[in-house]
N, C-alpha and C. Protein backbone atom coordinates (compact mmCIF):
# COMPACT_ATOMS: atom_id res chain seq x y z
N UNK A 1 15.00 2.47 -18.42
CA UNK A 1 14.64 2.22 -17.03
C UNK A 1 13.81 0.95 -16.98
N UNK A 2 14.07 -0.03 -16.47
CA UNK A 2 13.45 -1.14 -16.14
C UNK A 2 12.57 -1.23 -15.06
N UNK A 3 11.56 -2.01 -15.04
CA UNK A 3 11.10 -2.10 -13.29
C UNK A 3 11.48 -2.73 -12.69
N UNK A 4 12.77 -3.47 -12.66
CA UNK A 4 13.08 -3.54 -11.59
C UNK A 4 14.31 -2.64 -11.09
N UNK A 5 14.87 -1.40 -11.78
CA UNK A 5 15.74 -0.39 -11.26
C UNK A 5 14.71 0.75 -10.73
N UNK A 6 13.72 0.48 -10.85
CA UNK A 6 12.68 1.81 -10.24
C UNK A 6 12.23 1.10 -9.18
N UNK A 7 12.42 -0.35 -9.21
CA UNK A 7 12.05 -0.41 -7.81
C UNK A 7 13.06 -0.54 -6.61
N UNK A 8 13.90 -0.88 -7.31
CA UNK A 8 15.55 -0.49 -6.39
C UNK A 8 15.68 1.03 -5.90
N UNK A 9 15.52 1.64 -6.80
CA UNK A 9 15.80 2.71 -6.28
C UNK A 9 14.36 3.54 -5.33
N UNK A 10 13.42 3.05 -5.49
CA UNK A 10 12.24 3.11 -4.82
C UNK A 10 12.46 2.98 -3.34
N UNK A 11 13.24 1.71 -3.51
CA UNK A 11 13.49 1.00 -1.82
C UNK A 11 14.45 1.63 -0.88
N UNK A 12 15.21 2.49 -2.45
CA UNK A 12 16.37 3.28 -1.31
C UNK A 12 15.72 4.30 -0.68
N UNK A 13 15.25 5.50 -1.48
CA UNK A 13 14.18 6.43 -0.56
C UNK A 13 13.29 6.49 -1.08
N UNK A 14 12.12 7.11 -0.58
CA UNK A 14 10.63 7.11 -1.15
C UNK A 14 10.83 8.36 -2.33
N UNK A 15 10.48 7.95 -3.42
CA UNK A 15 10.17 8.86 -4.62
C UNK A 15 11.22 8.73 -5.57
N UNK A 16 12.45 8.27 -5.24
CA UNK A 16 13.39 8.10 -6.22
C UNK A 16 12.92 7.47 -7.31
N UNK A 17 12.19 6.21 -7.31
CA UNK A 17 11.84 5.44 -8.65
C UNK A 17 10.95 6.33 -9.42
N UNK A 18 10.30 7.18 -8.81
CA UNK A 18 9.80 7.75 -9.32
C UNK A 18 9.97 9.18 -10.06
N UNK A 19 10.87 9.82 -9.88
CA UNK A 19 11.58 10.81 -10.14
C UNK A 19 12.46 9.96 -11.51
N UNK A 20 13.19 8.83 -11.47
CA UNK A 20 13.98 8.48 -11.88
C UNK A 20 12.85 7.96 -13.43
N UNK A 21 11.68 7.91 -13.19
CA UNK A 21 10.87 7.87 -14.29
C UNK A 21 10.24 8.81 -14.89
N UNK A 22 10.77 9.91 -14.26
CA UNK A 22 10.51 10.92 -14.62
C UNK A 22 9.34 11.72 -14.37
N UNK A 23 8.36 11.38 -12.98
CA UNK A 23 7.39 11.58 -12.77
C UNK A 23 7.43 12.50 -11.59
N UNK A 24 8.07 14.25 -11.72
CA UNK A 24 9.26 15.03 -10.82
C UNK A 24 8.27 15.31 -9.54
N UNK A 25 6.98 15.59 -9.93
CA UNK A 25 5.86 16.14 -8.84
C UNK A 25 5.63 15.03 -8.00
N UNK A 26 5.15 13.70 -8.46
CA UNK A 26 4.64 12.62 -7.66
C UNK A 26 6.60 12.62 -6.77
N UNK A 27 7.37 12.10 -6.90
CA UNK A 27 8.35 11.29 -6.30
C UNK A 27 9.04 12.55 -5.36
N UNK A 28 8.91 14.32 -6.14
CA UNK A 28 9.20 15.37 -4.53
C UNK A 28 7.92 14.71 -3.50
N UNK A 29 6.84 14.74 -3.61
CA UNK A 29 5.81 14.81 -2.91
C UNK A 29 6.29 13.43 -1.60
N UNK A 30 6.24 12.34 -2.75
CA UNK A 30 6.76 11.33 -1.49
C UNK A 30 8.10 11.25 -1.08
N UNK A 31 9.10 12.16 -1.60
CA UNK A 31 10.17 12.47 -0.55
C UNK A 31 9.94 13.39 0.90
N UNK A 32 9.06 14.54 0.58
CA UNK A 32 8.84 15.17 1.71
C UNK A 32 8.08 14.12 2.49
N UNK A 33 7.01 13.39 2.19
CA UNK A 33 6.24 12.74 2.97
C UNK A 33 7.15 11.60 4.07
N UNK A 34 8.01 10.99 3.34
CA UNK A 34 9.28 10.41 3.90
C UNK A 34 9.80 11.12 4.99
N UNK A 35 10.33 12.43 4.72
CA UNK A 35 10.80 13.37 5.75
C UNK A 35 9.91 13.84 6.41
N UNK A 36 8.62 13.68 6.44
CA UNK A 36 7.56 14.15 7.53
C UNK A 36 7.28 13.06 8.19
N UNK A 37 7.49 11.95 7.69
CA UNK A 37 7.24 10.41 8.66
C UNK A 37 8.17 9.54 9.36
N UNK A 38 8.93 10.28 8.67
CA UNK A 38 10.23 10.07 10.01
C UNK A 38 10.63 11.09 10.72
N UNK A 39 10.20 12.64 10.50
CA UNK A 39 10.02 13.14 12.00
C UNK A 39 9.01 13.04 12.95
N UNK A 40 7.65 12.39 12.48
CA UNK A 40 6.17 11.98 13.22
C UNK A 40 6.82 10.58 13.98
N UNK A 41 7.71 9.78 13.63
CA UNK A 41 8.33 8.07 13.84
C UNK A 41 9.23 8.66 15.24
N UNK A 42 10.01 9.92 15.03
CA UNK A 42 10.79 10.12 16.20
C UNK A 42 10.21 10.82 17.35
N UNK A 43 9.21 12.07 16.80
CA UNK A 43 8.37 12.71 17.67
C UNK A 43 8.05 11.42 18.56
N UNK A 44 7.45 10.75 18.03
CA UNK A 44 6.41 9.72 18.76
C UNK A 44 7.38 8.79 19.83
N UNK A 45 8.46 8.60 19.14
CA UNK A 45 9.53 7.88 19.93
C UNK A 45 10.37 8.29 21.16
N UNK A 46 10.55 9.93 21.38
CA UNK A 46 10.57 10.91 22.01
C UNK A 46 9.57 11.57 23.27
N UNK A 47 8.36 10.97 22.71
CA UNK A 47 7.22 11.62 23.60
C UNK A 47 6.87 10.27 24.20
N UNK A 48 6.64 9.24 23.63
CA UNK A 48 5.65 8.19 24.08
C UNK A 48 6.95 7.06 24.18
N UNK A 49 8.13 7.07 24.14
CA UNK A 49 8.71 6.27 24.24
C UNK A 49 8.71 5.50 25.69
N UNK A 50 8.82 5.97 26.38
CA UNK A 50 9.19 5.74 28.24
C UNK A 50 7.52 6.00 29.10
N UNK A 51 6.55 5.78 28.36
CA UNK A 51 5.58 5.85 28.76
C UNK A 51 4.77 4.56 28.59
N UNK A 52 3.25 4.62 29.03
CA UNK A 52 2.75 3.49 28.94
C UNK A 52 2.18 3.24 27.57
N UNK A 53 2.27 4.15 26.67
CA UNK A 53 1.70 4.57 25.53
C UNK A 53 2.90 4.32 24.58
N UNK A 54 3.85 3.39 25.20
CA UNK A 54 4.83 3.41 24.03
C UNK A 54 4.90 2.42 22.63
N UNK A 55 3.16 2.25 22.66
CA UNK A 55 3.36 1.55 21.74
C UNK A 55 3.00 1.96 20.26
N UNK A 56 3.10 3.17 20.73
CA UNK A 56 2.06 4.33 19.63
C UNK A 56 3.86 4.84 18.58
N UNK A 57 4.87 4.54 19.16
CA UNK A 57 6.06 4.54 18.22
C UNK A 57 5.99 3.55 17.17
N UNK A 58 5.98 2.57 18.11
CA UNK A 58 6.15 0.96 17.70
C UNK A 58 5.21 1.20 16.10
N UNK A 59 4.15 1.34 16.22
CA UNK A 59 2.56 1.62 15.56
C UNK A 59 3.27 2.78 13.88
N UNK A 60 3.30 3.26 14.51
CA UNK A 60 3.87 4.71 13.84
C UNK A 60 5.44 3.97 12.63
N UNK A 61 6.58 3.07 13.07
CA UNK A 61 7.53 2.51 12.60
C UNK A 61 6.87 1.47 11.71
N UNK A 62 5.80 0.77 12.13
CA UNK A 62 5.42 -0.35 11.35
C UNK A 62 4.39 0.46 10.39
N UNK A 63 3.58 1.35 10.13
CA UNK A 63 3.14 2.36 8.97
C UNK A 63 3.67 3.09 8.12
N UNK A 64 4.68 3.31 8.99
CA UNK A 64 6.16 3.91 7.86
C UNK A 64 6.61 2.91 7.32
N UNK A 65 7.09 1.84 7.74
CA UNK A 65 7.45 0.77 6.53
C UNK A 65 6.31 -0.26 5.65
N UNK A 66 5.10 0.13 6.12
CA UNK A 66 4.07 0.09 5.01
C UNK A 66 4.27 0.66 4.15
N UNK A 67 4.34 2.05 4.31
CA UNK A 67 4.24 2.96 3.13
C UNK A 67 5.39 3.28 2.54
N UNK A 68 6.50 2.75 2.66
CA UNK A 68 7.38 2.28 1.87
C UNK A 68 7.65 1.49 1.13
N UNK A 69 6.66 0.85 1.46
CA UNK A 69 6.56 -0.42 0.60
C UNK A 69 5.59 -0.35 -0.93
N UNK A 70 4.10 0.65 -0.27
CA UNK A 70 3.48 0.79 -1.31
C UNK A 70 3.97 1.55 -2.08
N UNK A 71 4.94 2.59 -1.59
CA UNK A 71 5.30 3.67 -2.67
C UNK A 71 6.34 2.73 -3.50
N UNK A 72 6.90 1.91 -2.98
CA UNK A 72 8.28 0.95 -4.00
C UNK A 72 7.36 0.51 -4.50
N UNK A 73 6.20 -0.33 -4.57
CA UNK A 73 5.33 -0.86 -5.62
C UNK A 73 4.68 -0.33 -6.62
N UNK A 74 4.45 1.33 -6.17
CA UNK A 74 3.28 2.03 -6.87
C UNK A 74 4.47 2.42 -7.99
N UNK A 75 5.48 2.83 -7.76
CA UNK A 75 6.87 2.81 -8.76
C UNK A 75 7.24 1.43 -9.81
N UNK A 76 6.81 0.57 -9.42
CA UNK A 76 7.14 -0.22 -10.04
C UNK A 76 5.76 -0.63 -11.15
N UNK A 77 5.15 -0.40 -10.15
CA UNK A 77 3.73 -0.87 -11.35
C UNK A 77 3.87 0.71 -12.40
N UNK A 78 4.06 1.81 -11.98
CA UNK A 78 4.62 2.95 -13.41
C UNK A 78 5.44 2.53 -13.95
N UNK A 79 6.92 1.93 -13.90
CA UNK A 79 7.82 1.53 -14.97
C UNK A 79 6.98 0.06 -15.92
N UNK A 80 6.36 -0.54 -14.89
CA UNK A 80 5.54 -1.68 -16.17
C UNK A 80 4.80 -0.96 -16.94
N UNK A 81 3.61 -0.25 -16.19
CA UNK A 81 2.90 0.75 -16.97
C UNK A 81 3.78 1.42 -18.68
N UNK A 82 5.19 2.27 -18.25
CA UNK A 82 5.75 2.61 -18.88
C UNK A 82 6.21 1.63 -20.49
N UNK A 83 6.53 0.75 -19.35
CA UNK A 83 7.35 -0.25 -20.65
C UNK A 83 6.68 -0.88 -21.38
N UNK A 84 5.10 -1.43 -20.71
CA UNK A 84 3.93 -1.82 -22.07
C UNK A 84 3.98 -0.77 -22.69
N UNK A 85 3.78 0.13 -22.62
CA UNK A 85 3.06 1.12 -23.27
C UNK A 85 4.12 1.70 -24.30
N UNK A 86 5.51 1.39 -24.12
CA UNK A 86 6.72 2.09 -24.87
C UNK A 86 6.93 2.99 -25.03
N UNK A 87 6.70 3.57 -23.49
CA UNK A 87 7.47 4.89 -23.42
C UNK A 87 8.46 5.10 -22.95
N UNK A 88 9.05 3.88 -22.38
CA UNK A 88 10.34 3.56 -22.19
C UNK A 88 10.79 2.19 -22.45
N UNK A 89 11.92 1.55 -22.78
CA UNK A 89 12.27 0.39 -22.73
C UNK A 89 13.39 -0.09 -22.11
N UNK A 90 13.17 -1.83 -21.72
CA UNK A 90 13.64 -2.15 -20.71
C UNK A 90 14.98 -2.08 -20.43
């Protein structure tokens, strides 16, 4: 596993790179979190969409793709982690 296939697959859904490194607890955890933040992304889009408050979706879409981002990184800095350390190679 390389880092940069953990971070590919990072980017596809949240926790894959991480699962795929074998790390099974951390990468379920941020799959559900994925599936809880994109039903909080639609709730919000649903309730506050057509209101004056619709910017609290908007808000909510741009934090979800924050944290997609850190979780593709936090995956990637474990496969470097990994590969100094030679517990896996590239």
């Amino acid at each position: 596993m390389t880092e940069a296939r953990a971070l590919r697959l990072a980017l596809l859904a949240w926790g894959l790179g991480d699962l795929a490194l074998g790390r099974r607890a951390i990468g379920l955890a941020w799959m559900a979190a994925e599936v809880a933040a994109i039903a909080g992304v639609v709730f919000l889009t649903l309730t506050f969409g057509d209101t004056s408050w619709y910017l609290l979706p908007f808000l909510a879409g741009a934090a979800f793709l924050a944290l997609w981002a850190t979780q593709a990184t936090f995956a990637y800095r474990a496969a470097q982690a990994q590969v100094t350390n030679g517990e896996i190679t590239g």
